[in-house]
C-alpha atoms as a PDB file:
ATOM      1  CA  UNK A   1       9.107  -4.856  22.165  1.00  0.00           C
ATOM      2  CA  UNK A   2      11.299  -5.175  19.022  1.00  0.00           C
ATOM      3  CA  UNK A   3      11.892  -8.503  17.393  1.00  0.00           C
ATOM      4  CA  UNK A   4      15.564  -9.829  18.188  1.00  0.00           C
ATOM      5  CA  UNK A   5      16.615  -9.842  14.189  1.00  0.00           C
ATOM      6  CA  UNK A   6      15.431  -5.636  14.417  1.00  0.00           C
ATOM      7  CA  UNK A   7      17.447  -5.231  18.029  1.00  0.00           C
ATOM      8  CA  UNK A   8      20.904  -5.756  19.686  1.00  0.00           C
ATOM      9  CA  UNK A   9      20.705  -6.000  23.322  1.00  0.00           C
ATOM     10  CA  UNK A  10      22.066  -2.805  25.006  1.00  0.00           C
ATOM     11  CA  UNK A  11      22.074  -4.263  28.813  1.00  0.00           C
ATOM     12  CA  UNK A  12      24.986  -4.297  31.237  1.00  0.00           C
ATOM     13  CA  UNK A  13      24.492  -6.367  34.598  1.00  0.00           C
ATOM     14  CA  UNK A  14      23.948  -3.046  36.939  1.00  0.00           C
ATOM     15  CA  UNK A  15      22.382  -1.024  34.466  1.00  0.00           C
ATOM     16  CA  UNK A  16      18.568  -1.709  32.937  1.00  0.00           C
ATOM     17  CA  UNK A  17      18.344  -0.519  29.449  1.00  0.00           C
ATOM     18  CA  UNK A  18      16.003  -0.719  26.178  1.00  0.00           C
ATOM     19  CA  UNK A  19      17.443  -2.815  23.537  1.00  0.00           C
ATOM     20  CA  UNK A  20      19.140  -0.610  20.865  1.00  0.00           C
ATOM     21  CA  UNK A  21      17.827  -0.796  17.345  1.00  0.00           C
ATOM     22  CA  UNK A  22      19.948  -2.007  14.395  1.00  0.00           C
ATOM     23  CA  UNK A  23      19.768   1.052  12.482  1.00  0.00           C
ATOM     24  CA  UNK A  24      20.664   3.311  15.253  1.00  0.00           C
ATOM     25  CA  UNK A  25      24.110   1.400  14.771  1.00  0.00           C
ATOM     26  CA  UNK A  26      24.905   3.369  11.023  1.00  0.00           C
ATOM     27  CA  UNK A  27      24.023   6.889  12.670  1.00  0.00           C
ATOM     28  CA  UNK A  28      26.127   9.588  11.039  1.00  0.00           C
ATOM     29  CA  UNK A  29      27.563   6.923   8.382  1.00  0.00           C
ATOM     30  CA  UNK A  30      29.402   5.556  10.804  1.00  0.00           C
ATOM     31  CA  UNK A  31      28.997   1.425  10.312  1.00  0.00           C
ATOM     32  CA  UNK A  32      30.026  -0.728  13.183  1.00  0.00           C
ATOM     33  CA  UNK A  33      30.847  -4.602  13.286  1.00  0.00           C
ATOM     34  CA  UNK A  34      28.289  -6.647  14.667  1.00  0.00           C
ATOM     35  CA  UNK A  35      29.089 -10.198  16.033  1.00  0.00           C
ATOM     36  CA  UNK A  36      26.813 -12.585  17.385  1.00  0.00           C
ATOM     37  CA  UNK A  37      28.466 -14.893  20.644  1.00  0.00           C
ATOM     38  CA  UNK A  38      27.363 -18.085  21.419  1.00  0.00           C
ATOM     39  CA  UNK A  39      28.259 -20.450  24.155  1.00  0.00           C
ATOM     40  CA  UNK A  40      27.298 -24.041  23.096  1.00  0.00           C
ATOM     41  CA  UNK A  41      27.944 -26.952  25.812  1.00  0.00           C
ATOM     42  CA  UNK A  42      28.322 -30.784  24.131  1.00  0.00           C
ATOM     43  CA  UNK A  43      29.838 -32.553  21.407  1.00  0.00           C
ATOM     44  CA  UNK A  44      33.002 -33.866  21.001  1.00  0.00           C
ATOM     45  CA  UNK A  45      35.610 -32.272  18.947  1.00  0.00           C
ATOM     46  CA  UNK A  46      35.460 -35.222  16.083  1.00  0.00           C
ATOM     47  CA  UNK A  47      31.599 -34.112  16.216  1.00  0.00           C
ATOM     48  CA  UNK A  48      31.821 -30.592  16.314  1.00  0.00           C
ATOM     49  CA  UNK A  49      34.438 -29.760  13.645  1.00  0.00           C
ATOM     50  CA  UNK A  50      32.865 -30.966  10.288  1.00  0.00           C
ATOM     51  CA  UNK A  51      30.036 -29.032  11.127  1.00  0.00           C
ATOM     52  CA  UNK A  52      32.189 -25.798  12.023  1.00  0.00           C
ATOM     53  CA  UNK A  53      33.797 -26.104   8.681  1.00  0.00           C
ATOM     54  CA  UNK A  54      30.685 -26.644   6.390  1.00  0.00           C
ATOM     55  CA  UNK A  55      28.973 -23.785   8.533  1.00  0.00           C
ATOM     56  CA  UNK A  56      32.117 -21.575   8.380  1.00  0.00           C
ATOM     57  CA  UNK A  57      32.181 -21.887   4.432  1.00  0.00           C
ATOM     58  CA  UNK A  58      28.567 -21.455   3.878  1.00  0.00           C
ATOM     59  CA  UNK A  59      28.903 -18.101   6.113  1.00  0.00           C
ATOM     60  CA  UNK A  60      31.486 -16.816   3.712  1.00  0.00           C
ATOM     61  CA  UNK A  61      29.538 -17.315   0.986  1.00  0.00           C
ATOM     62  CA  UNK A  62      27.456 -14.612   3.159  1.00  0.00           C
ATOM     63  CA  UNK A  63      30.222 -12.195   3.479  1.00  0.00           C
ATOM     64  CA  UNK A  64      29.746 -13.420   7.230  1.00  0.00           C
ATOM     65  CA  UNK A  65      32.919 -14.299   9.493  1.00  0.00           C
ATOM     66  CA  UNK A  66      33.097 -17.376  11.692  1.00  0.00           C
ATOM     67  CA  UNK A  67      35.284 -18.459  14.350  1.00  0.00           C
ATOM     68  CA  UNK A  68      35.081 -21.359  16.483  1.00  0.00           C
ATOM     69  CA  UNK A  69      37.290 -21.707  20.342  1.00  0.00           C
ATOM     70  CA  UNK A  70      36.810 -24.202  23.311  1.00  0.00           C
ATOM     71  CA  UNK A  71      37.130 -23.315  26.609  1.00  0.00           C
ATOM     72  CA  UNK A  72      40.115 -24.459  28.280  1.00  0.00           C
ATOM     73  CA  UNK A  73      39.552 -23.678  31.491  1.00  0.00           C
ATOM     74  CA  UNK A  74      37.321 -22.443  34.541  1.00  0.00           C
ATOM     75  CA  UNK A  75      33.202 -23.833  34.994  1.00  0.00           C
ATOM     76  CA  UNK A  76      32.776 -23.888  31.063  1.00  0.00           C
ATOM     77  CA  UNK A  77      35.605 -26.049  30.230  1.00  0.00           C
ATOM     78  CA  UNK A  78      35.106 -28.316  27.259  1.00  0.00           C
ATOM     79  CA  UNK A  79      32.428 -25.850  26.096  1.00  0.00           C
ATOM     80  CA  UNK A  80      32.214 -23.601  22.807  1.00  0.00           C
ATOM     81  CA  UNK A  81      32.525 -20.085  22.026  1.00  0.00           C
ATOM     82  CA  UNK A  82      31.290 -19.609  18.516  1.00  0.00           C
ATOM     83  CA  UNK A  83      31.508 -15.828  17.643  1.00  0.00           C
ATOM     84  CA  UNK A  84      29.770 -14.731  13.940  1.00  0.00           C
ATOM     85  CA  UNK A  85      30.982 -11.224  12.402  1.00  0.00           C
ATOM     86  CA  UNK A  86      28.683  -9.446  10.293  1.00  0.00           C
ATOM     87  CA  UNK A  87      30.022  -6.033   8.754  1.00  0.00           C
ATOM     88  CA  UNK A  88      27.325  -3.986  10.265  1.00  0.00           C
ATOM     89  CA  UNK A  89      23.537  -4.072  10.385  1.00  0.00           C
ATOM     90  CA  UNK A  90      22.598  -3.991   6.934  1.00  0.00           C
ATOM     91  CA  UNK A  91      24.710  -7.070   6.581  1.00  0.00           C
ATOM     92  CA  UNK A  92      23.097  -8.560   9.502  1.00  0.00           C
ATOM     93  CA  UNK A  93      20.164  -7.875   8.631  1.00  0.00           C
ATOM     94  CA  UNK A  94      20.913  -9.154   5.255  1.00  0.00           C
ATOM     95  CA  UNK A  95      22.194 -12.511   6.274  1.00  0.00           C
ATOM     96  CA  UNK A  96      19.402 -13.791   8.285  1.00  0.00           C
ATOM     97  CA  UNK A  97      16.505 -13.405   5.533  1.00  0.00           C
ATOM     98  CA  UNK A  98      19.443 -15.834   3.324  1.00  0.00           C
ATOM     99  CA  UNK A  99      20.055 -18.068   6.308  1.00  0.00           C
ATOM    100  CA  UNK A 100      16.705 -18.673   7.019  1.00  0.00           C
ATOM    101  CA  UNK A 101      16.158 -19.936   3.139  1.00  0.00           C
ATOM    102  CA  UNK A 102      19.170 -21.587   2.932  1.00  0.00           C
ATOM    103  CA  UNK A 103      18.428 -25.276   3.381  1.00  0.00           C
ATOM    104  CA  UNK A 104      22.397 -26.810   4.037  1.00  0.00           C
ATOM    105  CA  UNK A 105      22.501 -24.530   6.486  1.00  0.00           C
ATOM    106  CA  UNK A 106      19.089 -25.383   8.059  1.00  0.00           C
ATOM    107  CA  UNK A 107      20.929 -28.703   8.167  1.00  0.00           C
ATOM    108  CA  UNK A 108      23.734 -27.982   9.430  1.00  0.00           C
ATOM    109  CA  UNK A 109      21.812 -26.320  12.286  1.00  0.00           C
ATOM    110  CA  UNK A 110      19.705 -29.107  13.189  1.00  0.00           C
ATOM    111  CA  UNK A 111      22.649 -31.309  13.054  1.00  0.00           C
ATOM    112  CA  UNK A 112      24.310 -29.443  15.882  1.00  0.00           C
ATOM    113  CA  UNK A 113      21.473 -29.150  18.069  1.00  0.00           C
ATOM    114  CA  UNK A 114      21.483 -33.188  18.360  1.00  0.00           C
ATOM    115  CA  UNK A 115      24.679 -33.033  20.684  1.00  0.00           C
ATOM    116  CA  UNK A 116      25.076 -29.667  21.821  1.00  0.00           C
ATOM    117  CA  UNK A 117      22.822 -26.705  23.880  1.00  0.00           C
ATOM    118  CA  UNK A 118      22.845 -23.079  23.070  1.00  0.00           C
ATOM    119  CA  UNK A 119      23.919 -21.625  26.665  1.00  0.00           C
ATOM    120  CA  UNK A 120      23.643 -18.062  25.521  1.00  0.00           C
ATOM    121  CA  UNK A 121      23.907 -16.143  22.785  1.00  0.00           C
ATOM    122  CA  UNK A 122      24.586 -12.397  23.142  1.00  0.00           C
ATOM    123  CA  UNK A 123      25.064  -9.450  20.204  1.00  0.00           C
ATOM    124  CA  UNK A 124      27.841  -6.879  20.435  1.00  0.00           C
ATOM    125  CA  UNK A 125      29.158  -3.767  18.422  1.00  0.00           C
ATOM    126  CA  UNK A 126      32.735  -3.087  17.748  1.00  0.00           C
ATOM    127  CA  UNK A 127      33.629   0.331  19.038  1.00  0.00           C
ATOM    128  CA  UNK A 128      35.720   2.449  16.662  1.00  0.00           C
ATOM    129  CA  UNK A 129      38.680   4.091  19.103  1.00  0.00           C
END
């Protein structure tokens, strides 16, 4: 099976199928948004904000988008959505051979990971309609 940095999960809850490739994404010129969403449980907001600013900044230097919500309500209240917006695959692909050499944002990273838990992280395309 493909690597997850070569794949973007193509899987619905009732229906089994094979991960879709990133370059099957620019077929026919057509380039579609790719986001990465996380849901992150712990750390205060006092905690969690200095981080999300430093990590949002660094991203732009990327090219990459950032946004950062709490949930508000419902089981994952208190939790964090972080959602990361790359312009298509190329970009994507792009980004994560810089991330993984970039060493504030190594930081960063292992600076969040002392208070809070990756719950899931999932990959999605924006549909042109």
């Amino acid at each position: 099976m493909p690597s997850f940095s070569t794949t973007v999960s193509a899987t619905h809850p009732y229906v089994h199928r094979e991960p879709v490739p990133l370059a099957a994404l620019q077929s026919g010129g057509n380039q579609m948004t790719l986001s990465a969403i996380s849901h992150y449980r712990g750390g205060a907001i006092d905690e969690v904000a200095p981080l999300a600013q430093t990590l949002k900044a660094i991203y732009l230097k990327y090219g990459v988008g950032y946004r950062l919500s709490r949930f508000q309500t419902g089981p994952n209240e208190g939790d964090w959505l972080v959602v990361v917006t790359y312009a298509d695959a190329t970009a994507y692909e792009k980004a994560q051979a810089l991330f993984a050499q970039d060493p504030e944002l190594q930081q960063v990273f292992i600076e969040i990971a002392k208070f809070a838990k990756r719950i899931s992280r999932e990959m999605v395309v924006d549909l042109a309609l």
